[in-house]
N, C-alpha and C. Protein backbone atom coordinates (compact mmCIF):
# COMPACT_ATOMS: atom_id res chain seq x y z
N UNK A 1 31.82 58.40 -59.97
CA UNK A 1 32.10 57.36 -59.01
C UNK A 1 33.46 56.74 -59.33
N UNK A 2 34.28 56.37 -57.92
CA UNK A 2 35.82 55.72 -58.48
C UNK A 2 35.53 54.39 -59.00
N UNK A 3 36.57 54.21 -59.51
CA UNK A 3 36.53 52.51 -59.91
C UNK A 3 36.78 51.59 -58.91
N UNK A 4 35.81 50.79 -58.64
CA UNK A 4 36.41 49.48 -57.60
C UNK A 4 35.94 49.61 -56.63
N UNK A 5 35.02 51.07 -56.60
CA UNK A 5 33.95 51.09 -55.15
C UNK A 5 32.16 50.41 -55.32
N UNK A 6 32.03 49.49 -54.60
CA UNK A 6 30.23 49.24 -55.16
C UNK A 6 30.01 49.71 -54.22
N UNK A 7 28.78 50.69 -54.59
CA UNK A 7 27.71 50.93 -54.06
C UNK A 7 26.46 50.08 -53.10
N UNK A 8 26.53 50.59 -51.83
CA UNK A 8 25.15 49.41 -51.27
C UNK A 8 24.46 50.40 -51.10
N UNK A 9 22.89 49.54 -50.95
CA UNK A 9 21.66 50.41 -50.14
C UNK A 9 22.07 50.52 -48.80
N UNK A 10 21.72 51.25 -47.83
CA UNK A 10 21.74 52.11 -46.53
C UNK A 10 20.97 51.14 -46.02
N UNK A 11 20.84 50.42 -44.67
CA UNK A 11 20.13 50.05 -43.90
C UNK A 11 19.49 50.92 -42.50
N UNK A 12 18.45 50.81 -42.45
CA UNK A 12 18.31 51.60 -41.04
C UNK A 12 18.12 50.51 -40.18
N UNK A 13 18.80 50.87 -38.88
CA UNK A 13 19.34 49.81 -37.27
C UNK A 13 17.77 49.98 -36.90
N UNK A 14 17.19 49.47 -36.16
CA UNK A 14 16.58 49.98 -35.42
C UNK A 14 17.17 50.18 -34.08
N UNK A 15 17.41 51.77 -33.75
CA UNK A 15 18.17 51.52 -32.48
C UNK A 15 17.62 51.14 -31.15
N UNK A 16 16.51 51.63 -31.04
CA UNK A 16 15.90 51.02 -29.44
C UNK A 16 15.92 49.53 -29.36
N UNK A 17 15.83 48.90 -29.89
CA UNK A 17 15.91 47.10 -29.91
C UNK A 17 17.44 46.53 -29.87
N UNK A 18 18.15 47.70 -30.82
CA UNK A 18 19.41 47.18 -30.51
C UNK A 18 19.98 46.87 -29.32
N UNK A 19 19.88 48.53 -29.26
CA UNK A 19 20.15 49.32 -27.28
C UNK A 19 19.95 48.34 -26.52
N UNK A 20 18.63 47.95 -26.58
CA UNK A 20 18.32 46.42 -25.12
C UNK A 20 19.03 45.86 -25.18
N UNK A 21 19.50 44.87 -27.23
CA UNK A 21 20.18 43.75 -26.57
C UNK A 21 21.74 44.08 -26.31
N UNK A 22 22.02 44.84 -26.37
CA UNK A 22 23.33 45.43 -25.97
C UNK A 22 23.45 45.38 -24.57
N UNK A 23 22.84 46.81 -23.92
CA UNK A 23 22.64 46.67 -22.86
C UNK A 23 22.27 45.32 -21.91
N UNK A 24 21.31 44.35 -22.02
CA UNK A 24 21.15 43.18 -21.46
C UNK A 24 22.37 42.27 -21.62
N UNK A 25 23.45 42.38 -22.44
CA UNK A 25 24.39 41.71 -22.62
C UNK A 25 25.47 41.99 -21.62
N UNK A 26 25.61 43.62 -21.40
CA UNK A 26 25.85 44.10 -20.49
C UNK A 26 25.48 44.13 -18.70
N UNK A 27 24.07 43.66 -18.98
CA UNK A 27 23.80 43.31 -17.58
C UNK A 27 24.43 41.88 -16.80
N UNK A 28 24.21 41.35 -18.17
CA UNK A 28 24.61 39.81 -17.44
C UNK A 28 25.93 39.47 -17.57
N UNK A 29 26.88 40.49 -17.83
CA UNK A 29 28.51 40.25 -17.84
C UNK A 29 28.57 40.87 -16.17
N UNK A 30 28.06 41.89 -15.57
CA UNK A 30 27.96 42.59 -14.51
C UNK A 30 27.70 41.94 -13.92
N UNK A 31 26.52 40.62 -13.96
CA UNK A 31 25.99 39.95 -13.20
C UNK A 31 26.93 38.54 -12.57
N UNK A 32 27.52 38.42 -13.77
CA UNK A 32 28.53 37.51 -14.03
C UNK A 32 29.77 37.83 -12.85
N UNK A 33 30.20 38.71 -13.20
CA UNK A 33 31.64 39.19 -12.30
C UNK A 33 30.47 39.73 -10.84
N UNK A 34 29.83 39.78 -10.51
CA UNK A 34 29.28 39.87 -8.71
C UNK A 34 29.42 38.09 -7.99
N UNK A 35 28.68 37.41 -9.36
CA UNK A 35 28.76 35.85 -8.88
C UNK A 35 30.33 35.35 -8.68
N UNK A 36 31.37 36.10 -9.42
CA UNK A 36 32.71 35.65 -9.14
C UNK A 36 33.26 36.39 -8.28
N UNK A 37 32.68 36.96 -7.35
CA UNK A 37 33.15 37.70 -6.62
C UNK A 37 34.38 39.24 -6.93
N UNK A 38 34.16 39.55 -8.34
CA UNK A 38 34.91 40.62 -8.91
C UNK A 38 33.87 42.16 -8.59
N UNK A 39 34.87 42.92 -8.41
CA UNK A 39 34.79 44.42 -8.01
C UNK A 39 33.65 44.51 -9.60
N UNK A 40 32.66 45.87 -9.18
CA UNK A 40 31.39 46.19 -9.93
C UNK A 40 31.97 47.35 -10.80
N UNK A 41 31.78 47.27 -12.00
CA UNK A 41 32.37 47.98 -12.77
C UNK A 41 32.26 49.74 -12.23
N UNK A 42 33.01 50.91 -12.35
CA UNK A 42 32.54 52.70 -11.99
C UNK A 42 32.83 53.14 -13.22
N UNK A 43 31.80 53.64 -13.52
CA UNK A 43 31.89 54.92 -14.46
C UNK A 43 31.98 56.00 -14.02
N UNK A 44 33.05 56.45 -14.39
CA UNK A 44 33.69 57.83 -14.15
C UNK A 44 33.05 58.86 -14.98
N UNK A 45 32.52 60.05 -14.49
CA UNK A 45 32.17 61.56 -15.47
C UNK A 45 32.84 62.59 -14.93
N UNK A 46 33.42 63.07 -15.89
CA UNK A 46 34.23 64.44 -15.67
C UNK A 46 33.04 65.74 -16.35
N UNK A 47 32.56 66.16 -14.92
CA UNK A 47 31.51 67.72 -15.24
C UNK A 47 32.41 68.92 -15.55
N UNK A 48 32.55 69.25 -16.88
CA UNK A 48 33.22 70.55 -16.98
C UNK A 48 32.25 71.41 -17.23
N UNK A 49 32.51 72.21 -16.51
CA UNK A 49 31.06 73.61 -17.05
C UNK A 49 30.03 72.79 -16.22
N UNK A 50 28.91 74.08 -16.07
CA UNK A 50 27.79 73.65 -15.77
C UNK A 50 26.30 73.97 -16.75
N UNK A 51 26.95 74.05 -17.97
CA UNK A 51 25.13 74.38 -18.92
C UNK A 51 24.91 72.88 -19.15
N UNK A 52 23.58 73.48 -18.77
CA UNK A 52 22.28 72.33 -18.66
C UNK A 52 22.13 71.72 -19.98
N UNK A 53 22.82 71.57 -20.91
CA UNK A 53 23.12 70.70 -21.68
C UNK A 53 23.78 69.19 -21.27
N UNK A 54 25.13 69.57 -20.76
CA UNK A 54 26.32 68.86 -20.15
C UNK A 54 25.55 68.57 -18.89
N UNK A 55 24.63 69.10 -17.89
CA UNK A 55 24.47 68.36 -16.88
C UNK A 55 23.29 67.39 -17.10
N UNK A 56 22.71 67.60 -18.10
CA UNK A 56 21.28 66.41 -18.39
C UNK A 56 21.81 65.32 -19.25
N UNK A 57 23.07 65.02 -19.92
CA UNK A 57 24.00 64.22 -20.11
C UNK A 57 24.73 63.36 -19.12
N UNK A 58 24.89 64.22 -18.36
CA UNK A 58 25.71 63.30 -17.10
C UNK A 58 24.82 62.75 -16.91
N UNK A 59 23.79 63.36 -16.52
CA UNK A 59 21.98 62.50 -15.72
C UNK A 59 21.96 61.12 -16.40
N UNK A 60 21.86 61.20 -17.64
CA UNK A 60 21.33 60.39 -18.35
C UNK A 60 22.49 59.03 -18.36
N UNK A 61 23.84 59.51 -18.14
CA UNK A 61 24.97 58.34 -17.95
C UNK A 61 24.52 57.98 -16.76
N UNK A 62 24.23 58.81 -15.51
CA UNK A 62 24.21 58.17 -13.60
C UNK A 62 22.91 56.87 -14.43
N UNK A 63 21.39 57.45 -15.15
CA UNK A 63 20.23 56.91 -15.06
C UNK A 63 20.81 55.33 -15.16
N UNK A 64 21.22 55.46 -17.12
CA UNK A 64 21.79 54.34 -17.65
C UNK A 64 22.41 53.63 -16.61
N UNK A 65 23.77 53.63 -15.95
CA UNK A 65 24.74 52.86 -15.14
C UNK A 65 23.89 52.49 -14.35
N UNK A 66 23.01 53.16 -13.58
CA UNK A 66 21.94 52.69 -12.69
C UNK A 66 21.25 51.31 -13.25
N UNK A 67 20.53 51.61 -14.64
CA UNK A 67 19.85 50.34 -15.11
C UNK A 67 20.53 49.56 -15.36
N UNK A 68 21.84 49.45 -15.71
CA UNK A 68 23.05 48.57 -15.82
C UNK A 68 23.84 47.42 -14.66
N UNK A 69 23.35 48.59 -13.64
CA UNK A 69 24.24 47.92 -12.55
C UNK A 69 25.51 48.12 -12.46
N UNK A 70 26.22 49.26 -13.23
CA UNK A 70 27.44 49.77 -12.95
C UNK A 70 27.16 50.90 -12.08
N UNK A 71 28.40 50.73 -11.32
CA UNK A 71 28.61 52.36 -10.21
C UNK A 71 28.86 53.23 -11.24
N UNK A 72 28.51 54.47 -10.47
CA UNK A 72 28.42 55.92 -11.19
C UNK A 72 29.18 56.33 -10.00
N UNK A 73 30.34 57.92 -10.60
CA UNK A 73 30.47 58.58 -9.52
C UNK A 73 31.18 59.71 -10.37
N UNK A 74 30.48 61.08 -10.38
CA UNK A 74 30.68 62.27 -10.54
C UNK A 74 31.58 63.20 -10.54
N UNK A 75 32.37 63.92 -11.32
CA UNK A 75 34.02 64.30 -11.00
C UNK A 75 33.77 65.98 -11.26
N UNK A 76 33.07 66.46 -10.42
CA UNK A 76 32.77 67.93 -10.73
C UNK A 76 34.43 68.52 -11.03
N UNK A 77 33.92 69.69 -12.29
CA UNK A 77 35.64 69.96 -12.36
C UNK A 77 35.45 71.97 -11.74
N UNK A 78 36.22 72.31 -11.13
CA UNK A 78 36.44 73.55 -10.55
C UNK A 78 37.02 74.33 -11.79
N UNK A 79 37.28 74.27 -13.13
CA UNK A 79 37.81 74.51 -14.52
C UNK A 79 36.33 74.70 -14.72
N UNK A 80 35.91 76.04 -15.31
CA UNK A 80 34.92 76.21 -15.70
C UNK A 80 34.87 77.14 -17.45
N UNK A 81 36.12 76.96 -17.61
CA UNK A 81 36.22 77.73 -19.58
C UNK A 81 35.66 76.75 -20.37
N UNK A 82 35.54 75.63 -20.16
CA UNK A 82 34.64 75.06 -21.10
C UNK A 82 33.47 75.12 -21.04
């Protein structure tokens, strides 16, 4: 071991509890800018390729933005080497 590094124990996050309050923090900034009359945030996805890996990923960004309350909108790419 170098000198001058301490060592800690590892914590584990719990991530699903995090995720909410993240996300809910996120809802109500969204919620926030509709009451001020500001444009709704878009998430942009760029689909390269089509294996069903990469497209149940995108899914899962449209689902999320959905529960979020951000726009989703899809950027199929005609580039298919990846």
């Amino acid at each position: 071991m170098s000198e001058g590094i301490e060592m800690t124990e590892a914590k584990l996050l719990p991530g699903k509890p995090l995720a909410g309050k993240i996300q809910q923090g996120i809802r109500s900034e969204i919620e926030g800018f509709i009451k001020r009359g500001l444009e709704v945030p878009l998430f942009v996805a760029l689909q390269v390729g089509g294996n069903a890996a990469s497209r149940w990923y995108v899914g899962e960004q449209r689902k999320l933005a959905s529960q979020l309350g951000i726009g989703f909108q899809e950027v199929p790419s005609r580039d298919t080497r990846l």
